[in-house]
Protein backbone atom coordinates (compact mmCIF):
# COMPACT_ATOMS: atom_id res chain seq x y z
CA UNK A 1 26.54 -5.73 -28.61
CA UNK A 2 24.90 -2.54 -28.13
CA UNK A 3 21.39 -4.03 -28.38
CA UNK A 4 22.09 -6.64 -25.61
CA UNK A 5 23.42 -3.91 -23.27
CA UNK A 6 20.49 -1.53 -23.74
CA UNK A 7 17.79 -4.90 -23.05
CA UNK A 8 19.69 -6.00 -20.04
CA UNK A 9 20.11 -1.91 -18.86
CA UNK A 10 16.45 -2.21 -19.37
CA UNK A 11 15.82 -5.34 -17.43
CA UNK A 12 17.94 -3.80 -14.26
CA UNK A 13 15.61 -0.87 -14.47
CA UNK A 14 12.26 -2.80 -14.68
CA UNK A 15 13.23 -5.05 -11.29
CA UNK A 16 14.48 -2.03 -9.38
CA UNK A 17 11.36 -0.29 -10.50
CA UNK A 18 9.44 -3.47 -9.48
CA UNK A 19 11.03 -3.40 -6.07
CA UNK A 20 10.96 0.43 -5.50
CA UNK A 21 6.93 -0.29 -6.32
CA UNK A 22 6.51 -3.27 -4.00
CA UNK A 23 8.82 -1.69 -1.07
CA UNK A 24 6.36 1.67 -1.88
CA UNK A 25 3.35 -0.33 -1.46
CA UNK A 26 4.31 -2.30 1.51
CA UNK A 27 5.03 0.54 3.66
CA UNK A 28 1.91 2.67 2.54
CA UNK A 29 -0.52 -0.03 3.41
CA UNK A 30 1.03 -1.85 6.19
CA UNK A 31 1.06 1.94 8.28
CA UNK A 32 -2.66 2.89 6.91
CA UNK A 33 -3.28 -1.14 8.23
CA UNK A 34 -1.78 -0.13 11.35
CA UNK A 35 -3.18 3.56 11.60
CA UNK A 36 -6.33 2.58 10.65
CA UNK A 37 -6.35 -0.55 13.07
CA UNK A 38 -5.22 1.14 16.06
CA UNK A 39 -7.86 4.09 15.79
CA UNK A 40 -10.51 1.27 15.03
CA UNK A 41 -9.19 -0.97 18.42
CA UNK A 42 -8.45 2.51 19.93
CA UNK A 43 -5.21 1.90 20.55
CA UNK A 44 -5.16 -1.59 21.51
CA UNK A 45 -3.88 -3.29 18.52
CA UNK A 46 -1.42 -3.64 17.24
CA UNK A 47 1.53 -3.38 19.87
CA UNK A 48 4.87 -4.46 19.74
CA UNK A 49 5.85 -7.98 18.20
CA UNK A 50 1.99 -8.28 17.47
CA UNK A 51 2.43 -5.98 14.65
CA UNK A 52 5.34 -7.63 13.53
CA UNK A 53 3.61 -11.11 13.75
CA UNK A 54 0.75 -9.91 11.65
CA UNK A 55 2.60 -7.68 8.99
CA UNK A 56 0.69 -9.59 5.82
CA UNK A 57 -2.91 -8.84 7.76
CA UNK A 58 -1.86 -5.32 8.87
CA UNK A 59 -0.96 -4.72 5.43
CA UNK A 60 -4.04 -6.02 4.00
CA UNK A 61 -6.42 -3.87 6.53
CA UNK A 62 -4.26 -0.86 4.47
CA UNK A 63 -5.23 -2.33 1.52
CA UNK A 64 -9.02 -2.90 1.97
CA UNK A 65 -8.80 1.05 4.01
CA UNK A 66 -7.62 2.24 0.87
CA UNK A 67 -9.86 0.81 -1.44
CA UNK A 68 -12.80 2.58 1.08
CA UNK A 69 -11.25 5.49 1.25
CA UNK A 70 -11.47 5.96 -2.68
CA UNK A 71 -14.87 4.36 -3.27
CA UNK A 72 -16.06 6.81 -0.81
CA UNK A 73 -14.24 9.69 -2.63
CA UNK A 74 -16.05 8.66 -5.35
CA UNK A 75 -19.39 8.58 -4.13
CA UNK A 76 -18.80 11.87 -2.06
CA UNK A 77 -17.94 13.38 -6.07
CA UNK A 78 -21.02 11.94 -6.98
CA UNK A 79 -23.36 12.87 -4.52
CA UNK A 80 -21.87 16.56 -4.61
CA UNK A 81 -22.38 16.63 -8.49
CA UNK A 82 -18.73 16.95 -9.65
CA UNK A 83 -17.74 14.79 -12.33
């Protein structure tokens, strides 16, 4: 009995840690989408229900800003000589 309440304590704990994650996530990205996207339109998109129209691209544009924001951490690192 003991054994099934510690795997399904564990189970709880793994799908509010998966949602936690994925809630985490969602907001980072979709406001460096929309940061990143308004400074790049400057200022012109996205406004209002446009932004909530085009939450998965908007999220995506904080993905890929992300992703260029590290590699070029990394090759700043590297040109400057630190390991």
């Amino acid at each position: 009995m003991e054994d099934a309440l510690k795997r399904l304590l564990q189970i709880v704990v793994e799908i509010l840690k998966f949602l936690v994650m994925a809630l985490v996530v969602q907001v980072l990205f979709f406001n460096l989408g929309r940061f990143s996207l308004w400074l790049l339109t400057m200022g012109r998109y996205p406004r209002g229900s446009l932004a909530q129209q085009e939450v998965n691209w908007i999220t995506f544009a904080g993905f890929i800003t992300f992703v260029v924001f590290v590699v070029a951490m990394g090759f700043y690192n590297t040109s400057m000589g630190m390991p």
